[in-house]
C-alpha atoms as a PDB file:
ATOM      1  CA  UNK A   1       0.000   0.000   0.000  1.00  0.00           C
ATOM      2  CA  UNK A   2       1.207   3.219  -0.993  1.00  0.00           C
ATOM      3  CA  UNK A   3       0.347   6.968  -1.339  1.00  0.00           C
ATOM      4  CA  UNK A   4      -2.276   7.398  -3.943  1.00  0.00           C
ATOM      5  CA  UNK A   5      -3.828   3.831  -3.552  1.00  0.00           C
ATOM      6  CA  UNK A   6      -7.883   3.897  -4.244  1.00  0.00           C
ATOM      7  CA  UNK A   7      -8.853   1.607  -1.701  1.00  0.00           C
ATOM      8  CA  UNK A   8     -11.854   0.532   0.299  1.00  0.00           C
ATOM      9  CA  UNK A   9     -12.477  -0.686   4.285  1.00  0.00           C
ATOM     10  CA  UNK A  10     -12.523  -4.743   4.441  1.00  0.00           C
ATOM     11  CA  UNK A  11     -16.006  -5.920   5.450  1.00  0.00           C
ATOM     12  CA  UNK A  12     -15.753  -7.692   8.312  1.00  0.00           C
ATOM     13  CA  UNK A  13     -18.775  -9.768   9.782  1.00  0.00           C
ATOM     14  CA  UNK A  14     -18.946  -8.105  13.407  1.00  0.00           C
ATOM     15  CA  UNK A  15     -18.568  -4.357  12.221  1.00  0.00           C
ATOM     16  CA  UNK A  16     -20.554  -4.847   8.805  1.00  0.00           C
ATOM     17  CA  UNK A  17     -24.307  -2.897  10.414  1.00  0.00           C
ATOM     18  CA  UNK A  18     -21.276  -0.049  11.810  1.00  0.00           C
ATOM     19  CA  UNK A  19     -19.425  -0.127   9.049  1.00  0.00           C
ATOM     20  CA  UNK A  20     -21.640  -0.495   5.782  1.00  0.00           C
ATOM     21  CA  UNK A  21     -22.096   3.531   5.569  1.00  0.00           C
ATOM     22  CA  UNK A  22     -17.940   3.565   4.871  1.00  0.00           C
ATOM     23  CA  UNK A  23     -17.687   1.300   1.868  1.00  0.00           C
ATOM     24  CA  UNK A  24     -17.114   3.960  -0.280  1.00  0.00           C
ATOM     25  CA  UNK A  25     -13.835   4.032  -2.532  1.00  0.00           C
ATOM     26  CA  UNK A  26     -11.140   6.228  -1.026  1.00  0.00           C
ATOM     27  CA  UNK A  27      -7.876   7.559  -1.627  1.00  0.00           C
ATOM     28  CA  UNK A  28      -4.860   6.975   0.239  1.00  0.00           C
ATOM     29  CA  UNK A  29      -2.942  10.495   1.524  1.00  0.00           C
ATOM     30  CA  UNK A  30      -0.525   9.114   3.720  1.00  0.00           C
ATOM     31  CA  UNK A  31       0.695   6.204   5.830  1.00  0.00           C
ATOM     32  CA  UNK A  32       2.610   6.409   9.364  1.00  0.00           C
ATOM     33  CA  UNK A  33       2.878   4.146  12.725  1.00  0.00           C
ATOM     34  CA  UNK A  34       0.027   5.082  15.258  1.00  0.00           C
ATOM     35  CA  UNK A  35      -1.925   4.371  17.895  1.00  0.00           C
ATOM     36  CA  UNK A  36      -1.032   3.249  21.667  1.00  0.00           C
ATOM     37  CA  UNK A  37       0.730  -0.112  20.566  1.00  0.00           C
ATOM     38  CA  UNK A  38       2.455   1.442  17.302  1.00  0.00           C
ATOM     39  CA  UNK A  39       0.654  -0.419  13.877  1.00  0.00           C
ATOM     40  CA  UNK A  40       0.773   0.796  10.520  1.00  0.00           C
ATOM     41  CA  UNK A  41      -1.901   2.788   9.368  1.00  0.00           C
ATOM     42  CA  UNK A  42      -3.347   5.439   6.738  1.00  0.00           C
ATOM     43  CA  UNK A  43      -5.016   8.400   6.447  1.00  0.00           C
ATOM     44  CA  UNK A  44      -7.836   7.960   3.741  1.00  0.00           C
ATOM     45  CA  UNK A  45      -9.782  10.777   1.600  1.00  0.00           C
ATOM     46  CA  UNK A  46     -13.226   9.723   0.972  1.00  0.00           C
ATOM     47  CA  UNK A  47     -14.599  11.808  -2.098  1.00  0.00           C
ATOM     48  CA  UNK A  48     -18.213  10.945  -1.885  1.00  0.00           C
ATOM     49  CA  UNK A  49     -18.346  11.635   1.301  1.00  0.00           C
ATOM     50  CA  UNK A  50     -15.685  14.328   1.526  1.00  0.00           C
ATOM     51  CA  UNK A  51     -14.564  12.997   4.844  1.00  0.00           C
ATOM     52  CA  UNK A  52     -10.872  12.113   5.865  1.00  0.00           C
ATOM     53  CA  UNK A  53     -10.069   9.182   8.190  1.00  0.00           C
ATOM     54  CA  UNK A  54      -6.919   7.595   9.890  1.00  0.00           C
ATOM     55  CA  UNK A  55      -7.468   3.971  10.039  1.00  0.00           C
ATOM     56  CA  UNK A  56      -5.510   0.466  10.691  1.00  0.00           C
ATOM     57  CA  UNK A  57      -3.816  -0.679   7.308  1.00  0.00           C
ATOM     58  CA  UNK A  58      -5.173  -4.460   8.170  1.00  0.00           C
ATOM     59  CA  UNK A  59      -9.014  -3.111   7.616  1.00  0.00           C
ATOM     60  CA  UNK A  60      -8.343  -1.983   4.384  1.00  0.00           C
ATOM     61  CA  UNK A  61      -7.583  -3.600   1.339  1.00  0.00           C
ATOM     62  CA  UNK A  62      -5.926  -2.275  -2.254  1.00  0.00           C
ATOM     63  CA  UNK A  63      -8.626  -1.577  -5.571  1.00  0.00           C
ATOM     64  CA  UNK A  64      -6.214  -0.048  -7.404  1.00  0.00           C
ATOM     65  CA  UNK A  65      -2.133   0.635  -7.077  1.00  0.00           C
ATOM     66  CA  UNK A  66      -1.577   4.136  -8.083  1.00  0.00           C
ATOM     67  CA  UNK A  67       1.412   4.754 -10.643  1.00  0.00           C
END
């Protein structure tokens, strides 16, 4: 995953009813090493929604690589 990646969040069974809103496409603007035990993640544009959110790398997945 890299800077400019169009990606979407992974549908997972227990956060599907929280998380079916979100499913949008979005675009990756950057990645860095967060949260109280350090894990990768990325902060993601979503266009439709024009919303920006920082979120783990493992609950999203890659549609397209950028160039």
């Amino acid at each position: 995953m890299k800077t400019g990646d169009l990606v979407r969040r992974k549908t997972i069974s227990s956060w599907r009813k929280k998380t079916s809103s979100r499913r949008e496409l979005g675009i990756v603007l950057s990645l860095q090493e967060a949260g109280w035990s350090a894990h990768l993640c990325a902060t993601v544009f979503y266009p439709e929604s024009g919303k920006i959110y920082d979120i783990a790398q493992s609950l999203i997945e890659v549609i397209s690589e950028s160039r």
